[in-house]
PDB file of N, CA and C in Angstrom:
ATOM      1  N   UNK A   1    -152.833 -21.788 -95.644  1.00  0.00           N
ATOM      2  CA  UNK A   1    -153.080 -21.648 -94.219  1.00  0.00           C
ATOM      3  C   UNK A   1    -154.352 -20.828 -93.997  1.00  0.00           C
ATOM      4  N   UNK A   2    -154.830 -21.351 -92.847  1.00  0.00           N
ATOM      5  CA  UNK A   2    -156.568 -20.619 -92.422  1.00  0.00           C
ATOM      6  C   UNK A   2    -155.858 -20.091 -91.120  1.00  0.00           C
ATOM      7  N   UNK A   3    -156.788 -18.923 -90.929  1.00  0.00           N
ATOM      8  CA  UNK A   3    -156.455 -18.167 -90.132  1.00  0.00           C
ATOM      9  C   UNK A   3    -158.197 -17.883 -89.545  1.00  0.00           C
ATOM     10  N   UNK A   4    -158.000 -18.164 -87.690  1.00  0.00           N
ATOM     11  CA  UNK A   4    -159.459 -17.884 -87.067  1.00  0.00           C
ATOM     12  C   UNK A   4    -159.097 -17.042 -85.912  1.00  0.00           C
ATOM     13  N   UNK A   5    -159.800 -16.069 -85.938  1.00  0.00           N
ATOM     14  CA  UNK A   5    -159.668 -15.030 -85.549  1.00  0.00           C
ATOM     15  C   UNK A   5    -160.654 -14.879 -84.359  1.00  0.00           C
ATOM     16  N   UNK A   6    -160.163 -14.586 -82.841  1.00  0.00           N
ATOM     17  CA  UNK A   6    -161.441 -14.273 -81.984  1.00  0.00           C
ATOM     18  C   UNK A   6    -160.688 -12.895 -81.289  1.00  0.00           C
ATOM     19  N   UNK A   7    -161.729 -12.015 -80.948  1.00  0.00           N
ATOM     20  CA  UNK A   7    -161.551 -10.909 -79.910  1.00  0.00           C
ATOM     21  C   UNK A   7    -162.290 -11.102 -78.891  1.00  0.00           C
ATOM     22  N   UNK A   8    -161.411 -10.300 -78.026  1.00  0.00           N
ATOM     23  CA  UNK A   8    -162.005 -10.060 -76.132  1.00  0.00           C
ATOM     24  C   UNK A   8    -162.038  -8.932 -76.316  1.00  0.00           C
ATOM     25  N   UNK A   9    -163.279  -8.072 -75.572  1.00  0.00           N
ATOM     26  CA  UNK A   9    -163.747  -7.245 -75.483  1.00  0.00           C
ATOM     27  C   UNK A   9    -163.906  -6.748 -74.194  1.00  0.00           C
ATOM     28  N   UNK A  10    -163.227  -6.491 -73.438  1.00  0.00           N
ATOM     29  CA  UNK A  10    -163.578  -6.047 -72.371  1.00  0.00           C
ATOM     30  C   UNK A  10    -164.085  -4.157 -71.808  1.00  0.00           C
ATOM     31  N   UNK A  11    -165.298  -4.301 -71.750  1.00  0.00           N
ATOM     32  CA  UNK A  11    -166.163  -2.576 -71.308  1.00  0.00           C
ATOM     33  C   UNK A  11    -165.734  -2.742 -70.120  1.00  0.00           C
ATOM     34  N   UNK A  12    -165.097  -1.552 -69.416  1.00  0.00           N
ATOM     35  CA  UNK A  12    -165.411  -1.101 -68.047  1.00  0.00           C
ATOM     36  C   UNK A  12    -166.455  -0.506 -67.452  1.00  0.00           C
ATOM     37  N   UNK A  13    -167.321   0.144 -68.136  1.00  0.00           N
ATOM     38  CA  UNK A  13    -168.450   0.856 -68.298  1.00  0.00           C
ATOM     39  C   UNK A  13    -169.832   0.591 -69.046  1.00  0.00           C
ATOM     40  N   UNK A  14    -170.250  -0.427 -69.379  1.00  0.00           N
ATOM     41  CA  UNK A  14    -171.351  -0.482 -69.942  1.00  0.00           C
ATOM     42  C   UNK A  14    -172.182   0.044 -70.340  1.00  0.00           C
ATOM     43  N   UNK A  15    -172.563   0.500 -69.391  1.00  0.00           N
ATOM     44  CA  UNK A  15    -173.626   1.855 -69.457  1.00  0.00           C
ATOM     45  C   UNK A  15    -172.780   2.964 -70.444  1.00  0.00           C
ATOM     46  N   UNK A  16    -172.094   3.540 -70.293  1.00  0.00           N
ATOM     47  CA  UNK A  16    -171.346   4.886 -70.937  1.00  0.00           C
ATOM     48  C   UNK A  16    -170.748   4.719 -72.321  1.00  0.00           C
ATOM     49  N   UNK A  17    -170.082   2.839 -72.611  1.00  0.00           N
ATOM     50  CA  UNK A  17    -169.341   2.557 -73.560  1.00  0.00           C
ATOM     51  C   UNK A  17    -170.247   1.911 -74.831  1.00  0.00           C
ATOM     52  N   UNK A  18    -171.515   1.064 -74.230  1.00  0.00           N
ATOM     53  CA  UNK A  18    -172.144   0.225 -74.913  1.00  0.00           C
ATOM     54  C   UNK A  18    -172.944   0.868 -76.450  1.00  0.00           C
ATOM     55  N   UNK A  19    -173.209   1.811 -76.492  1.00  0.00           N
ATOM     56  CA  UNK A  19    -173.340   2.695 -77.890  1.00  0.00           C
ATOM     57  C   UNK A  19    -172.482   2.615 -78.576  1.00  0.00           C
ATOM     58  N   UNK A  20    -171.139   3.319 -78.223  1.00  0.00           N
ATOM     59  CA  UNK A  20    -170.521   3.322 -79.094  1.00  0.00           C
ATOM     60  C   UNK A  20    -169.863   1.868 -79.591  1.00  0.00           C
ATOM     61  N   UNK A  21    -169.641   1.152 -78.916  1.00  0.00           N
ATOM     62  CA  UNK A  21    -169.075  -0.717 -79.002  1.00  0.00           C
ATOM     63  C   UNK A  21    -170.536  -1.157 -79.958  1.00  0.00           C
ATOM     64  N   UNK A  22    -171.547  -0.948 -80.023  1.00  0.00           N
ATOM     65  CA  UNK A  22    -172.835  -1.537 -80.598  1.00  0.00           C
ATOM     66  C   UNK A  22    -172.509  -0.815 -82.096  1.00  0.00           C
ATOM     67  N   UNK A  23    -172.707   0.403 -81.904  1.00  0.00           N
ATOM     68  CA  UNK A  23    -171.836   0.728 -83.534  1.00  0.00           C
ATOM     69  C   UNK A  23    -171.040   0.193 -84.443  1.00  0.00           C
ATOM     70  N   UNK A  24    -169.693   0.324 -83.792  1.00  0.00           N
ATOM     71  CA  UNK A  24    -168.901  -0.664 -84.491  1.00  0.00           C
ATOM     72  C   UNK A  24    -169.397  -1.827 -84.542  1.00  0.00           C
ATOM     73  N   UNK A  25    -170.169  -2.299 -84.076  1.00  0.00           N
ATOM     74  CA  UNK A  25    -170.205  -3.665 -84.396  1.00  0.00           C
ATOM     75  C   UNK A  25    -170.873  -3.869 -85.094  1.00  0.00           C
ATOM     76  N   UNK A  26    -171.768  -3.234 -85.145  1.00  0.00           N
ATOM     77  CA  UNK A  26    -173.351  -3.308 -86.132  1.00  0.00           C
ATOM     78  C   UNK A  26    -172.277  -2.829 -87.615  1.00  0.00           C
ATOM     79  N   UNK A  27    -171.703  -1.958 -87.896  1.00  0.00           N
ATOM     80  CA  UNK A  27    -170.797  -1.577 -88.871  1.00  0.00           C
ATOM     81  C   UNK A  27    -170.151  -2.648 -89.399  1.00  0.00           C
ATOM     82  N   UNK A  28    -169.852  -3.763 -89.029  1.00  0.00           N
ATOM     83  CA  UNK A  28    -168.578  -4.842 -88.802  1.00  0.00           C
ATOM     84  C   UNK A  28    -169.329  -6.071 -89.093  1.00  0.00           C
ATOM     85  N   UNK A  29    -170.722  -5.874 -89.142  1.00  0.00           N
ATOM     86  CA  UNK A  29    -171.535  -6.897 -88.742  1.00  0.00           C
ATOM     87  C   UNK A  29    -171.324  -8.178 -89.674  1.00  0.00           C
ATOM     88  N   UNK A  30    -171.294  -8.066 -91.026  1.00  0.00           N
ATOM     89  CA  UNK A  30    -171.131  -8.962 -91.659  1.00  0.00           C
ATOM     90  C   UNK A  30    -169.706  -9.842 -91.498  1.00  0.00           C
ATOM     91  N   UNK A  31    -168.625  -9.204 -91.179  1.00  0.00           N
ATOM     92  CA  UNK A  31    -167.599  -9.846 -90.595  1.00  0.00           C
ATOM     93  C   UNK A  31    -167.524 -10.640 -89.020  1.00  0.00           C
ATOM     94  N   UNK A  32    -168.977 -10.494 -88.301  1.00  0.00           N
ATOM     95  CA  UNK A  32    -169.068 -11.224 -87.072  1.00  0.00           C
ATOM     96  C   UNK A  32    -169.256 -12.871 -87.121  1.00  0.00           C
ATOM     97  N   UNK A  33    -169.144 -13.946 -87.075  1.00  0.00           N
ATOM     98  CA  UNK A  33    -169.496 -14.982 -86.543  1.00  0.00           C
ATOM     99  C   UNK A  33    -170.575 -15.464 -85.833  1.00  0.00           C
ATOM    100  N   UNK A  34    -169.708 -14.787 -84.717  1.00  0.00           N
ATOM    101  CA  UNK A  34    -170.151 -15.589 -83.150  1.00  0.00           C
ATOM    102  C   UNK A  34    -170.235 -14.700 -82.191  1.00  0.00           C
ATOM    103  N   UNK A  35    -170.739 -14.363 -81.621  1.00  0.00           N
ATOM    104  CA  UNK A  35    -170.648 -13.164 -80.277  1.00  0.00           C
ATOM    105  C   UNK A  35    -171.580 -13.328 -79.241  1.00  0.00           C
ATOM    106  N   UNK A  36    -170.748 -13.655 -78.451  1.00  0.00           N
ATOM    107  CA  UNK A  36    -170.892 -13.591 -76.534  1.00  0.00           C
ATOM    108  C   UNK A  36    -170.430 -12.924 -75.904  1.00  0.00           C
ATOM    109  N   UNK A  37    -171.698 -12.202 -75.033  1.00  0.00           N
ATOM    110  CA  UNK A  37    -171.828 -10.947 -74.245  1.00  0.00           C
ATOM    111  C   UNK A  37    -171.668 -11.932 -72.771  1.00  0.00           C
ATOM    112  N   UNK A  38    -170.569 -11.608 -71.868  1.00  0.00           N
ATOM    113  CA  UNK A  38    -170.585 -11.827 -70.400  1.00  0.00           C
ATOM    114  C   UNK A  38    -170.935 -10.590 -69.676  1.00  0.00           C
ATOM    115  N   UNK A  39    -171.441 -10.969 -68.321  1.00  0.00           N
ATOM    116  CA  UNK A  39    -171.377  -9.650 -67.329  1.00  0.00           C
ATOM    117  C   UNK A  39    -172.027 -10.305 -65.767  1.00  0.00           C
ATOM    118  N   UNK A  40    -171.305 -10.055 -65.129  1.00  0.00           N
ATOM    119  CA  UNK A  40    -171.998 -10.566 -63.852  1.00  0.00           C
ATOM    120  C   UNK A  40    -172.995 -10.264 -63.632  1.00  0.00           C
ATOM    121  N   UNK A  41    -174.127 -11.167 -63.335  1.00  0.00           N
ATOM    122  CA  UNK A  41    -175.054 -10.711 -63.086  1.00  0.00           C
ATOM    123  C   UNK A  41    -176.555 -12.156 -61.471  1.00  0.00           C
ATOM    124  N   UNK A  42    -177.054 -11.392 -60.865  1.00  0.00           N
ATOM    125  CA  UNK A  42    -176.994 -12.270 -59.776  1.00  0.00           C
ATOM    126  C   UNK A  42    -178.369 -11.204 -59.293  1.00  0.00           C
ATOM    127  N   UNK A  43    -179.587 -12.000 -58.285  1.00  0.00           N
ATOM    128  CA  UNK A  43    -180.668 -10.619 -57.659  1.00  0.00           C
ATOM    129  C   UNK A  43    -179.935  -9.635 -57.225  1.00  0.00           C
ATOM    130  N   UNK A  44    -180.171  -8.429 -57.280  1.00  0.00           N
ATOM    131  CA  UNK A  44    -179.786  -7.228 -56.587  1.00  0.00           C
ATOM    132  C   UNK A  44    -178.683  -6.479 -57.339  1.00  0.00           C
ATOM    133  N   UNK A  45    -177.642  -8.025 -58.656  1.00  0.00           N
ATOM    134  CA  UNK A  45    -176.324  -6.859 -58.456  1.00  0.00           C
ATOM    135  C   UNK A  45    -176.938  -7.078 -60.286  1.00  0.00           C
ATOM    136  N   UNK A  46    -175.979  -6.313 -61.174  1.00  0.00           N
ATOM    137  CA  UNK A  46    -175.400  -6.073 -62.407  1.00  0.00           C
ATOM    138  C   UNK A  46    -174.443  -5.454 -62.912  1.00  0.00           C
ATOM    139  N   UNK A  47    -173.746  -6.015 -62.866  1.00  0.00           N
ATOM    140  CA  UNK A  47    -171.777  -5.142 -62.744  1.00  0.00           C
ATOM    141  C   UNK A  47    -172.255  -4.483 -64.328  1.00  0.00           C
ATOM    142  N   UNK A  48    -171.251  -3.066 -63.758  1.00  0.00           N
ATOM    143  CA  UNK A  48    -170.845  -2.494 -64.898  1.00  0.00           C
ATOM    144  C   UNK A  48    -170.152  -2.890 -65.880  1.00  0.00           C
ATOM    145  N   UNK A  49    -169.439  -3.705 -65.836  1.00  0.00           N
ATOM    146  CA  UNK A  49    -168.321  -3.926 -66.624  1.00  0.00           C
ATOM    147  C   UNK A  49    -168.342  -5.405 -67.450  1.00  0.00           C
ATOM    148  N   UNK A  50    -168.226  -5.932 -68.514  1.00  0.00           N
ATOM    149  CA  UNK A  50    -168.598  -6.763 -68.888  1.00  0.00           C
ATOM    150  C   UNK A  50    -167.181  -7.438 -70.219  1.00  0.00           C
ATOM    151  N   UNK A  51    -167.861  -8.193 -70.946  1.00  0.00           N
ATOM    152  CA  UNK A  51    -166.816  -8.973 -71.651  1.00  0.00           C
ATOM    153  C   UNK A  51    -167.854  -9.641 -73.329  1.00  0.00           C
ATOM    154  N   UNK A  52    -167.306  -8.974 -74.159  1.00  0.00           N
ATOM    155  CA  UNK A  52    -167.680  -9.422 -75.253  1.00  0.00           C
ATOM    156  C   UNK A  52    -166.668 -10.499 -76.390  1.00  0.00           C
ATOM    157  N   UNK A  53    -167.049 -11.670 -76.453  1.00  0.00           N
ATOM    158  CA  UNK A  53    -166.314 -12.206 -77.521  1.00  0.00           C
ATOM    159  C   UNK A  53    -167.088 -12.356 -78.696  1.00  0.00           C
ATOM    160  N   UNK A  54    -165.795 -12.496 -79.656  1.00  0.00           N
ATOM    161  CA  UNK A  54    -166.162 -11.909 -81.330  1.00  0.00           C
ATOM    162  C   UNK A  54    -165.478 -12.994 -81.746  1.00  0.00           C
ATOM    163  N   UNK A  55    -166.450 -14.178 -83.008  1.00  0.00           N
ATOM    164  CA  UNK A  55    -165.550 -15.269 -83.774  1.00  0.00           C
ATOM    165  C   UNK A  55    -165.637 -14.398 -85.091  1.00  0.00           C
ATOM    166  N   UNK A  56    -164.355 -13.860 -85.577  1.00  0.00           N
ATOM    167  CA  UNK A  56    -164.594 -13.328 -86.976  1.00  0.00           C
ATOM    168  C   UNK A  56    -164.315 -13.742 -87.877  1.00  0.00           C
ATOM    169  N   UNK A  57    -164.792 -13.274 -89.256  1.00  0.00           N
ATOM    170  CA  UNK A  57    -165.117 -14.028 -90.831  1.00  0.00           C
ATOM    171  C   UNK A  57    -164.557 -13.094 -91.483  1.00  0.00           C
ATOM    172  N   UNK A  58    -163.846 -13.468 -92.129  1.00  0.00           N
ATOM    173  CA  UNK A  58    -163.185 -12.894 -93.291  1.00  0.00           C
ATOM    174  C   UNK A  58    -161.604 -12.231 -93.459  1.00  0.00           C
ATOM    175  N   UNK A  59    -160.955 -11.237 -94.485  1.00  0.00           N
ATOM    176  CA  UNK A  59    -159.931 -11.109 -94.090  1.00  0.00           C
ATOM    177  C   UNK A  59    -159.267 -10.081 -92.859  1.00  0.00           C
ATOM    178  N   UNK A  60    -157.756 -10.112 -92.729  1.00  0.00           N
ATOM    179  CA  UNK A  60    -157.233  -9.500 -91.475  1.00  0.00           C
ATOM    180  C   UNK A  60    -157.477  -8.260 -91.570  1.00  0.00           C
ATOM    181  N   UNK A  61    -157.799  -7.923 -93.064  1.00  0.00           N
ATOM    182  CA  UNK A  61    -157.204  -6.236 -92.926  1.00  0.00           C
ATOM    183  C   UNK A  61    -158.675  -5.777 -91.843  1.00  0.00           C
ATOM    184  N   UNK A  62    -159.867  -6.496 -92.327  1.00  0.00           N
ATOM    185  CA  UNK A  62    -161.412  -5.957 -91.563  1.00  0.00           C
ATOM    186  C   UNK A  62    -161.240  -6.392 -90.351  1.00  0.00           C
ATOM    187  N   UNK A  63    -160.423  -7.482 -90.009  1.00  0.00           N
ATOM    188  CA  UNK A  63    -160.776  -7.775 -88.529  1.00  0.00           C
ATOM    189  C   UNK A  63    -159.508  -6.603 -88.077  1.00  0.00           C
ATOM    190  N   UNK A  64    -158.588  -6.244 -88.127  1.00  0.00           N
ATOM    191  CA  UNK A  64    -157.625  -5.377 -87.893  1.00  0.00           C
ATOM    192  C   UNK A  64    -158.043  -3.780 -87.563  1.00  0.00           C
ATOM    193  N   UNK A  65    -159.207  -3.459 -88.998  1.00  0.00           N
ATOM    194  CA  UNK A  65    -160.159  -2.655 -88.487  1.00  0.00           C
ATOM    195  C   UNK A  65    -160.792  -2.156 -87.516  1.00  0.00           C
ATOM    196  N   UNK A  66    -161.893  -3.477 -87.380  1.00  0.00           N
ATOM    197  CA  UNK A  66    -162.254  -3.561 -85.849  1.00  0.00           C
ATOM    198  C   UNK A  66    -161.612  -3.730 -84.614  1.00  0.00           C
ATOM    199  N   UNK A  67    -160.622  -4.423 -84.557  1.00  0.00           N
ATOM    200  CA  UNK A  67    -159.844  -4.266 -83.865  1.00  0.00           C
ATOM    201  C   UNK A  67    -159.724  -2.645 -82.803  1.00  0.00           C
ATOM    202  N   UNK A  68    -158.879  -1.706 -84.006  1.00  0.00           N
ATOM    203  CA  UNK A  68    -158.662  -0.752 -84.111  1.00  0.00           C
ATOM    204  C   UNK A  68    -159.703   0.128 -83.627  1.00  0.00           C
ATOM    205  N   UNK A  69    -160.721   0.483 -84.349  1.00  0.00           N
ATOM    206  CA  UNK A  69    -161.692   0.905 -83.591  1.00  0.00           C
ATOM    207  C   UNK A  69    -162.427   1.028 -82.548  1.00  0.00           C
ATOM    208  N   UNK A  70    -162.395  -0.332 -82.202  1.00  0.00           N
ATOM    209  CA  UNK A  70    -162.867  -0.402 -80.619  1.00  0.00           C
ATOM    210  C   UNK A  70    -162.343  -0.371 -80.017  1.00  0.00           C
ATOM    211  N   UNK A  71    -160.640  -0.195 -79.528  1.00  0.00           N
ATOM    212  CA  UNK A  71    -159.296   0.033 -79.384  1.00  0.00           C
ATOM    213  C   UNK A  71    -159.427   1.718 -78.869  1.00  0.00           C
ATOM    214  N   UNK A  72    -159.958   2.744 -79.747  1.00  0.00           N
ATOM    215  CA  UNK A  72    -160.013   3.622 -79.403  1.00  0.00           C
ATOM    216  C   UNK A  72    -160.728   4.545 -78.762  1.00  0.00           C
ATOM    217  N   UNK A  73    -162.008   3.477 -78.576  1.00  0.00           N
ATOM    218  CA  UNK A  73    -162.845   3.822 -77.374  1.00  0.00           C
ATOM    219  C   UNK A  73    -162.396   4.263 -75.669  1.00  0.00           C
ATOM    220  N   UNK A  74    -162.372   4.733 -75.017  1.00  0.00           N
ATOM    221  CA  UNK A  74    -161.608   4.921 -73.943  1.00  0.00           C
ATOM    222  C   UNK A  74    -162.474   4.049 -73.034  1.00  0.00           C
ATOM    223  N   UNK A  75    -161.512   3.646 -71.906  1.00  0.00           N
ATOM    224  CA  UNK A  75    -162.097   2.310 -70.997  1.00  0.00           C
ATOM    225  C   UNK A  75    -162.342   1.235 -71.852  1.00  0.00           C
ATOM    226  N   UNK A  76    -162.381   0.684 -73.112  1.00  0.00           N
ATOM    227  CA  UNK A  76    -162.771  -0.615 -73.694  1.00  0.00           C
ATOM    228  C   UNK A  76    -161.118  -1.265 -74.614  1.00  0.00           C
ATOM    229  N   UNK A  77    -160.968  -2.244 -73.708  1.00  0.00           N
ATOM    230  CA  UNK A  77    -160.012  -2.800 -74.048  1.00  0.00           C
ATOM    231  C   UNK A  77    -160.054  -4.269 -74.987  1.00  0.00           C
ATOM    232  N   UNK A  78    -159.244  -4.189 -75.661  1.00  0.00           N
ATOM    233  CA  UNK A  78    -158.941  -5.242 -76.989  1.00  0.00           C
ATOM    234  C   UNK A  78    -157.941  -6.590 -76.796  1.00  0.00           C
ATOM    235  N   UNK A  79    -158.401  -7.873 -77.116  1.00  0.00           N
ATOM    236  CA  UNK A  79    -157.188  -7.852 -77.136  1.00  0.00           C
ATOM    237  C   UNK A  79    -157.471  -9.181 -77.985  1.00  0.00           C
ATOM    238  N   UNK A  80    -156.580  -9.566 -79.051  1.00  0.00           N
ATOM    239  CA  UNK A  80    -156.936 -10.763 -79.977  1.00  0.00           C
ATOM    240  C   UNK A  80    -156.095 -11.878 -80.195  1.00  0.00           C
ATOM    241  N   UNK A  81    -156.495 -12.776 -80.767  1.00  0.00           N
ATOM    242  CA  UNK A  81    -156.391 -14.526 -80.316  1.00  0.00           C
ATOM    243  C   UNK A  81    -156.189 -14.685 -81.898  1.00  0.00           C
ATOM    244  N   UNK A  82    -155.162 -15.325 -82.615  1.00  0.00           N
ATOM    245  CA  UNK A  82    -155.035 -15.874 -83.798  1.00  0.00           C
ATOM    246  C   UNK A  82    -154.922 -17.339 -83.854  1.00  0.00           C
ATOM    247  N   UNK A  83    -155.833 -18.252 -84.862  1.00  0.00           N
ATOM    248  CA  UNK A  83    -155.260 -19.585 -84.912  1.00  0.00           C
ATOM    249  C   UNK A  83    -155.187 -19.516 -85.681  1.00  0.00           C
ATOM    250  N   UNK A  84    -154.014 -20.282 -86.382  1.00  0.00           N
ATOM    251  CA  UNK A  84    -153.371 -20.455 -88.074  1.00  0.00           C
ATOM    252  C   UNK A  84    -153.462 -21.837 -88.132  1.00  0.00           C
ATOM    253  N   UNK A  85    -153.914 -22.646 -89.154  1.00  0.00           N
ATOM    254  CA  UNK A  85    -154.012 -24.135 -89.121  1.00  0.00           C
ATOM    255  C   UNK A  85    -154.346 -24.162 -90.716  1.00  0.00           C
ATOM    256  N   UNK A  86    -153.836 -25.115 -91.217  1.00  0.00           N
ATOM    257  CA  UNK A  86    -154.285 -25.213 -92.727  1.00  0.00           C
ATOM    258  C   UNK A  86    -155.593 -26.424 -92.604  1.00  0.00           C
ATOM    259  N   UNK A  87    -156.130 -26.155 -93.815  1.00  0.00           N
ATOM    260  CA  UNK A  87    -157.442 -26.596 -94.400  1.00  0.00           C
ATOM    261  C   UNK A  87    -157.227 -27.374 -95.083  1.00  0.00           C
ATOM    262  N   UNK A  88    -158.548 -28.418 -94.226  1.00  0.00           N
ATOM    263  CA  UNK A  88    -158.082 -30.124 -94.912  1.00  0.00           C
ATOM    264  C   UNK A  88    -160.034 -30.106 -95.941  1.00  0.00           C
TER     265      UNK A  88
END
């Protein structure tokens, strides 16, 4: 069985959180995929708050890691997506 792994990332804060979320990730980096940064954005406005997804590579214990870590950021919430499907 294969196992694909994505995280939601949601910053409330951008501005205040985005260092430390860029860390971990840059740390993690070789276990990233795929990553898309959302955030409203339109003339005049740029919300604080935004949405990062993560396609990750490799095993659970590193994505569990990260997980974890960015988990304990305050205001940045986690939350993860498993597909299990075997390999043809």
């Amino acid at each position: 069985m294969h196992e694909h792994t994505i995280l939601g990332i949601h910053s409330g804060n951008r501005m205040e959180q985005s260092a430390q979320v860029q860390q971990i990730l840059t740390e993690y980096g070789c276990s990233i995929r795929t990553r898309i940064g959302l955030h409203e954005v339109r003339e005049g406005v740029c919300a604080l708050d935004g949405i990062i997804l993560l396609e990750l590579f490799g095993d659970q214990a590193s994505c569990g890691e990260l997980y974890a870590k960015l988990n304990e950021i305050p205001g940045v919430e986690v939350q993860k997506m498993v597909f299990t499907h075997s390999t043809v």
